[in-house]
PDB file of N, CA and C in Angstrom:
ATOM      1  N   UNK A   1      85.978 107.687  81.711  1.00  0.00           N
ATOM      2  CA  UNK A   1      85.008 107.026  82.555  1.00  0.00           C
ATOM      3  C   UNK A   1      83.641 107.716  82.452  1.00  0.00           C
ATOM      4  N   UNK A   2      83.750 108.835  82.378  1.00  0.00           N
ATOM      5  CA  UNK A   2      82.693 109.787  81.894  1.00  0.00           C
ATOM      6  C   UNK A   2      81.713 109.449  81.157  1.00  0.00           C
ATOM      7  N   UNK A   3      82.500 109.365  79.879  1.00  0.00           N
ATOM      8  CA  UNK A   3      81.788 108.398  78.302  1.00  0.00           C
ATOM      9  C   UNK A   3      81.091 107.468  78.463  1.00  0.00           C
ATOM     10  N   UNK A   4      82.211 106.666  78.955  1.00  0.00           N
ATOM     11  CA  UNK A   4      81.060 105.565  78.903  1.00  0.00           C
ATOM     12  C   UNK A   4      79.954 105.270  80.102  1.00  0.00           C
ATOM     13  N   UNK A   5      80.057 105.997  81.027  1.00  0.00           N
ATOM     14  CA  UNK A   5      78.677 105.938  82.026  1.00  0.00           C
ATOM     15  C   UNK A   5      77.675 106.671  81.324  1.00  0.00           C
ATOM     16  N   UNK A   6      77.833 107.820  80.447  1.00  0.00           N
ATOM     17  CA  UNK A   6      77.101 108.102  79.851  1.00  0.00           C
ATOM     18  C   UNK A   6      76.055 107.596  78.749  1.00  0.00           C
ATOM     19  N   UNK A   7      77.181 106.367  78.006  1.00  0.00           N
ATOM     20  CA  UNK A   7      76.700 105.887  77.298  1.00  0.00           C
ATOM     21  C   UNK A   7      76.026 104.656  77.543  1.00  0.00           C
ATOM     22  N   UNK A   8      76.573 103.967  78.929  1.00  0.00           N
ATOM     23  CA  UNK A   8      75.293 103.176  79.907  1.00  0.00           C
ATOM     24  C   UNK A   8      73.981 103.169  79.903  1.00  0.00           C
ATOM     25  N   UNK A   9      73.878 105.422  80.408  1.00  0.00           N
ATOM     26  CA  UNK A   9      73.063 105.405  80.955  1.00  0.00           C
ATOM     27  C   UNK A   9      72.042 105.104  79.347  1.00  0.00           C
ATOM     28  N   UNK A  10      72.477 106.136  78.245  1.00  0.00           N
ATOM     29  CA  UNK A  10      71.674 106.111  76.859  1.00  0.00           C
ATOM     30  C   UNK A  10      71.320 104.469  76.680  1.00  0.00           C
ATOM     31  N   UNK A  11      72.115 103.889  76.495  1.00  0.00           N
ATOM     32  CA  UNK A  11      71.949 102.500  76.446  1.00  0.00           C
ATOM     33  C   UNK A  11      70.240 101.788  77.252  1.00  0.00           C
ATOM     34  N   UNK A  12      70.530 102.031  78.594  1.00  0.00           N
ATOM     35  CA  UNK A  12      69.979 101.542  79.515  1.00  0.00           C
ATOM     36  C   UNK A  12      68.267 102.368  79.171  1.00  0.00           C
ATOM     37  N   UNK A  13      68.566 103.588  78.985  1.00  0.00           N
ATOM     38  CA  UNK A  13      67.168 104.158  78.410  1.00  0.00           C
ATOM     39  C   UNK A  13      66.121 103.476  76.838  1.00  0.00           C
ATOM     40  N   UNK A  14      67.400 103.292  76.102  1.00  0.00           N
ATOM     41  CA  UNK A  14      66.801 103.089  74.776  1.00  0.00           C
ATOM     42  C   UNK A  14      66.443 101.321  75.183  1.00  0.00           C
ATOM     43  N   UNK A  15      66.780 100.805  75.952  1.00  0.00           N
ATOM     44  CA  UNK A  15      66.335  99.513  76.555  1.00  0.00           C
ATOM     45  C   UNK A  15      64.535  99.713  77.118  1.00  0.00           C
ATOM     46  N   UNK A  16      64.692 100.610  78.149  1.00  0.00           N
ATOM     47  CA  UNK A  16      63.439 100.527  78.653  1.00  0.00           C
ATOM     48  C   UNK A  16      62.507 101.370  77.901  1.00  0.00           C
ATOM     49  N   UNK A  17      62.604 102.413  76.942  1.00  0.00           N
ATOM     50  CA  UNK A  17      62.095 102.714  75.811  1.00  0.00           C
ATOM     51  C   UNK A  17      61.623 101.404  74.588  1.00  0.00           C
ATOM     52  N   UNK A  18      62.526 100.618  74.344  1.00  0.00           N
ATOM     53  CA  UNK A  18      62.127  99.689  73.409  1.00  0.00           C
ATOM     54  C   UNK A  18      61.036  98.113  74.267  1.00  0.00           C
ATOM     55  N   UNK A  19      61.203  98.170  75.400  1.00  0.00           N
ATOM     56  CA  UNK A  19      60.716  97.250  76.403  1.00  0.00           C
ATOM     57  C   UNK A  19      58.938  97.336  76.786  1.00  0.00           C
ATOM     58  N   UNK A  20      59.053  98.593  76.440  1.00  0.00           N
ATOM     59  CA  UNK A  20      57.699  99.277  77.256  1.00  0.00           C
ATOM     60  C   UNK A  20      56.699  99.024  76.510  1.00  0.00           C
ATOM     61  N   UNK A  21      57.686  99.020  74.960  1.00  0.00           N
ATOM     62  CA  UNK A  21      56.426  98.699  73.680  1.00  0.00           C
ATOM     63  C   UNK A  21      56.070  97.253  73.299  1.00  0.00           C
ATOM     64  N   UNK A  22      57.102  96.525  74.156  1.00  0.00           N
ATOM     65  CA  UNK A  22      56.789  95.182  73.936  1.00  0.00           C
ATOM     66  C   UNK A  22      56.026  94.525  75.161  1.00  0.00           C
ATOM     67  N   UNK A  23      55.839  95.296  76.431  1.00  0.00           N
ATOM     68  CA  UNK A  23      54.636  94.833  77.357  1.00  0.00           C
ATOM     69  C   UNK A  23      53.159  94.979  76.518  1.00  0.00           C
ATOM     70  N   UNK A  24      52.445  93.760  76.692  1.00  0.00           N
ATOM     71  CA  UNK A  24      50.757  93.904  76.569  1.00  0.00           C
ATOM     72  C   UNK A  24      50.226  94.209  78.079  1.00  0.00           C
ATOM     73  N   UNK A  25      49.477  95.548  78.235  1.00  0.00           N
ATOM     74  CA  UNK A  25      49.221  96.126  79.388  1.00  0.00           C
ATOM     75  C   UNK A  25      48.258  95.189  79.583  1.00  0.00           C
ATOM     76  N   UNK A  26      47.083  94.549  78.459  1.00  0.00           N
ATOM     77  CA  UNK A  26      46.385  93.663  79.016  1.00  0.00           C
ATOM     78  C   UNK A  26      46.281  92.109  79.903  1.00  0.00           C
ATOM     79  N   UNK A  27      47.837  92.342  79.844  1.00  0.00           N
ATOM     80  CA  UNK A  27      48.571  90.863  80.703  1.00  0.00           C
ATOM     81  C   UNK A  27      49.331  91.079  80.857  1.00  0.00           C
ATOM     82  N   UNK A  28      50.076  91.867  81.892  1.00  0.00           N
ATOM     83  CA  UNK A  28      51.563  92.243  81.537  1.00  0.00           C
ATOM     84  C   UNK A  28      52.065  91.459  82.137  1.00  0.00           C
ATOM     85  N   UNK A  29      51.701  90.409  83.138  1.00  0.00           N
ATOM     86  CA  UNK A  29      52.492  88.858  83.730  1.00  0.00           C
ATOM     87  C   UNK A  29      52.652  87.756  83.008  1.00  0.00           C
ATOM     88  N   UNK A  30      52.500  87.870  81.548  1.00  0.00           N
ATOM     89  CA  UNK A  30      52.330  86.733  80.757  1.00  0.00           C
ATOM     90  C   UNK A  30      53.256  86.495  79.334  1.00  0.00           C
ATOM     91  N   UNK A  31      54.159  85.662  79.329  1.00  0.00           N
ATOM     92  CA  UNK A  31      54.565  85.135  78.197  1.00  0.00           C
ATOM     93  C   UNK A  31      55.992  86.344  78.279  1.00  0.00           C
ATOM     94  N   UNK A  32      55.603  87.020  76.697  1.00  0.00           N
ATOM     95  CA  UNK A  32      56.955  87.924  76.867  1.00  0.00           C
ATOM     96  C   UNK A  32      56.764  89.120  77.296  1.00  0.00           C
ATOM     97  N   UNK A  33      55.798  89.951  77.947  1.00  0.00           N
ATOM     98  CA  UNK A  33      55.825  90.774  78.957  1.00  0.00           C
ATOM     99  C   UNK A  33      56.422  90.631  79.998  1.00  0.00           C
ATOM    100  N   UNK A  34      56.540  89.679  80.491  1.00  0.00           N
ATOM    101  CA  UNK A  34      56.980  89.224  81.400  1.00  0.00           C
ATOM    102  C   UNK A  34      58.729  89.360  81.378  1.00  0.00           C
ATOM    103  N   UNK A  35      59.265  89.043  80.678  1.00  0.00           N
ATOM    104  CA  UNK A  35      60.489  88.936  80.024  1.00  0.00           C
ATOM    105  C   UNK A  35      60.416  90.868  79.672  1.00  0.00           C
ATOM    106  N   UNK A  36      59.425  91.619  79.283  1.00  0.00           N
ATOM    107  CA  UNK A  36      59.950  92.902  79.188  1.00  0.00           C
ATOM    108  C   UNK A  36      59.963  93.631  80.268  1.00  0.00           C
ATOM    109  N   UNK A  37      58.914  92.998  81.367  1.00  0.00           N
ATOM    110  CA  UNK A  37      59.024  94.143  82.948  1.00  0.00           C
ATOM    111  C   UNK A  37      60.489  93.342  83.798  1.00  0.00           C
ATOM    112  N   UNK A  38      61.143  92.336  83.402  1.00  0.00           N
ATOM    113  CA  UNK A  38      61.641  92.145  83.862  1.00  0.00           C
ATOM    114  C   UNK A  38      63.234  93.135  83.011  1.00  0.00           C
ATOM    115  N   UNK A  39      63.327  93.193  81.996  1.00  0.00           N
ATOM    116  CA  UNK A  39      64.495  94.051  81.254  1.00  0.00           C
ATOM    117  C   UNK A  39      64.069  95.208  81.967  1.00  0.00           C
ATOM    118  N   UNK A  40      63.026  96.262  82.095  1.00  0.00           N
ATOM    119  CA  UNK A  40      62.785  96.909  82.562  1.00  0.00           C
ATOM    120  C   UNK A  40      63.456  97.503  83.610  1.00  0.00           C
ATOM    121  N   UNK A  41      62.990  96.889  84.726  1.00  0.00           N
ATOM    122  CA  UNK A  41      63.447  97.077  85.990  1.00  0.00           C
ATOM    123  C   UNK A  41      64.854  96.887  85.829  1.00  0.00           C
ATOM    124  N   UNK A  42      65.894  95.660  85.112  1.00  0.00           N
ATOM    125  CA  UNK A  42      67.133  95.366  85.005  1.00  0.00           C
ATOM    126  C   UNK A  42      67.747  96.339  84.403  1.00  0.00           C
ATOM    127  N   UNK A  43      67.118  97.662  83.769  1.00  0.00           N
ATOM    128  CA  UNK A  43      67.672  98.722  83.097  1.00  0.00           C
ATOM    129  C   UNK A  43      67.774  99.809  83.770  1.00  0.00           C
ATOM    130  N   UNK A  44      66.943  99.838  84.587  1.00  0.00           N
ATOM    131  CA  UNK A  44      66.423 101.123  85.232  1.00  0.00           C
ATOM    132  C   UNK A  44      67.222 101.031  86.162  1.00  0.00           C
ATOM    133  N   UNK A  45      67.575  99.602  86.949  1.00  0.00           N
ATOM    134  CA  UNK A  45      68.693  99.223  88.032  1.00  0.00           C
ATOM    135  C   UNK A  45      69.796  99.717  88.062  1.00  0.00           C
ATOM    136  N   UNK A  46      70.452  99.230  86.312  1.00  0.00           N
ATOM    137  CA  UNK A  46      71.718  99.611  85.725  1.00  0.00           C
ATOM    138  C   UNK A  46      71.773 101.627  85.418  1.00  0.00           C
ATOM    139  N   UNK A  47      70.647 102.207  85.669  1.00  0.00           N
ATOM    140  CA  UNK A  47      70.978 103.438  84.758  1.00  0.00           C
ATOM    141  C   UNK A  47      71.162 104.041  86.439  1.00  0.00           C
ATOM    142  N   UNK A  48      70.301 103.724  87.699  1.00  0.00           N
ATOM    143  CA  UNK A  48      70.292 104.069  88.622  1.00  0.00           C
ATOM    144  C   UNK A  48      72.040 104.240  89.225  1.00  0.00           C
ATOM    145  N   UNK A  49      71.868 103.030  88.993  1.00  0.00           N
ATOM    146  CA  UNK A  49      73.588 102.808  89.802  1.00  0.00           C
ATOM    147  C   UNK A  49      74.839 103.684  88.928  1.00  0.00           C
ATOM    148  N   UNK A  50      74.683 103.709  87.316  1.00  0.00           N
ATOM    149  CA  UNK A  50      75.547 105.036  86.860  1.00  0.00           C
ATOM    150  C   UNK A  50      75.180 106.455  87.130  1.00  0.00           C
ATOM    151  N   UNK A  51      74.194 106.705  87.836  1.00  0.00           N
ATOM    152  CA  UNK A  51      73.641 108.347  88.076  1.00  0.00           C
ATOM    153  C   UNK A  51      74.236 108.297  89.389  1.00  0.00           C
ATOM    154  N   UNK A  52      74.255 107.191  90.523  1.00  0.00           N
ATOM    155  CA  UNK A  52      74.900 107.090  91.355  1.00  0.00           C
ATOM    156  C   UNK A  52      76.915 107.773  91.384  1.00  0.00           C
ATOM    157  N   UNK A  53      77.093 106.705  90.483  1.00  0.00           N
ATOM    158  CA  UNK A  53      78.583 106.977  90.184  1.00  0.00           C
ATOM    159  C   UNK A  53      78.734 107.888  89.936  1.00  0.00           C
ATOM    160  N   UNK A  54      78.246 108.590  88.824  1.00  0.00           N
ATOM    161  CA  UNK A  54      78.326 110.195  88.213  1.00  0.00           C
ATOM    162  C   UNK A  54      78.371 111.366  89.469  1.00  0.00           C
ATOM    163  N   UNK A  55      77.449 111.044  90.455  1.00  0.00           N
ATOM    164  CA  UNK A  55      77.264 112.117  91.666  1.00  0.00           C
ATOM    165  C   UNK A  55      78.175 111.950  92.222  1.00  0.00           C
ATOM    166  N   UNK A  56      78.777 110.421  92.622  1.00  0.00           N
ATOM    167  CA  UNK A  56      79.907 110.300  93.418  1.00  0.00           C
ATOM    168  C   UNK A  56      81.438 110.861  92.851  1.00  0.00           C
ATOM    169  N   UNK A  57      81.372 110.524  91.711  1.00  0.00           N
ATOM    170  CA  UNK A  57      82.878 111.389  90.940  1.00  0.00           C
ATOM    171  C   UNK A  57      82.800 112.573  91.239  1.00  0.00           C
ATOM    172  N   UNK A  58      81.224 113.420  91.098  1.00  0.00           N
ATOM    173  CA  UNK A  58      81.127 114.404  91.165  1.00  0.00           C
ATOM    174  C   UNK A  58      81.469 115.111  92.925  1.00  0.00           C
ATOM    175  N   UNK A  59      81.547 114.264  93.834  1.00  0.00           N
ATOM    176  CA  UNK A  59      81.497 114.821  95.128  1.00  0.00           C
ATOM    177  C   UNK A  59      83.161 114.396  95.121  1.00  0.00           C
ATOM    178  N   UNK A  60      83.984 113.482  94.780  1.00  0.00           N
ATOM    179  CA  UNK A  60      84.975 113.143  94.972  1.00  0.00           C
ATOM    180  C   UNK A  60      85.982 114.321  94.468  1.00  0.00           C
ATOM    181  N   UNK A  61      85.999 115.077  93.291  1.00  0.00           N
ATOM    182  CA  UNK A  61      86.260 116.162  92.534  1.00  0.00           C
ATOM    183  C   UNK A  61      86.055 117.367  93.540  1.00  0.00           C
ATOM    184  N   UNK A  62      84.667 117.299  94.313  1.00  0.00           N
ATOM    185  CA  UNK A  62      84.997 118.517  94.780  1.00  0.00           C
ATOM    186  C   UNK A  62      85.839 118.352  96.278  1.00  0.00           C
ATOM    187  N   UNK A  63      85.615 117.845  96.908  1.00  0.00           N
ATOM    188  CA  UNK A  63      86.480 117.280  97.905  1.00  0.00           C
ATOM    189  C   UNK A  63      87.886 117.192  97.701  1.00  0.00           C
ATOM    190  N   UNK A  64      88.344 117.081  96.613  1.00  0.00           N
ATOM    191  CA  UNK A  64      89.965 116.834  95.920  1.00  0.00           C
ATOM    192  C   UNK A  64      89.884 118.681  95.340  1.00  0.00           C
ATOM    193  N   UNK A  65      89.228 119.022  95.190  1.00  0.00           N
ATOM    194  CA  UNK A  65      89.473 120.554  95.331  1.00  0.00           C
ATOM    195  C   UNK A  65      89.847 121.290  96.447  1.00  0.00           C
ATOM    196  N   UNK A  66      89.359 120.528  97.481  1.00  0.00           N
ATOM    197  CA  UNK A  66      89.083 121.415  99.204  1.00  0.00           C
ATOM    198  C   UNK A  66      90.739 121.851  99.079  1.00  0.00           C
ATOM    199  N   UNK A  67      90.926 120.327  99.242  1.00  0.00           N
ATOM    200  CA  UNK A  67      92.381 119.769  99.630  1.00  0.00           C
ATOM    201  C   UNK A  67      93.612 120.287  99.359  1.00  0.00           C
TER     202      UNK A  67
END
């Protein structure tokens, strides 16, 4: 489960890495900018919510240690 949140998160980066170069800052509401701030945010969503999970395994592990 590890792996592949990891590989989410890489995923989800090389998304908003390749996205950023396809916004025109001089319109970025227009045409396919538009379509890239929107991957954007939909990546950043997805990488958020696996850094989430990762902390939570990580608190669940130690808690199952207490025990």
């Amino acid at each position: 489960m590890k792996i592949f949140t990891i590989l989410i998160i890489i995923i989800g980066l090389a998304l908003i890495s390749f996205n950023i170069t396809q916004v025109n800052f001089s319109a970025p509401f227009a045409g396919e900018s538009l379509v890239a701030l929107i991957t954007i945010m939909a990546s950043l969503c997805a990488v958020l919510i696996m850094l989430i999970l990762l902390v939570s395994k990580r608190i669940e592990q130690k808690v199952k240690a207490r025990k």
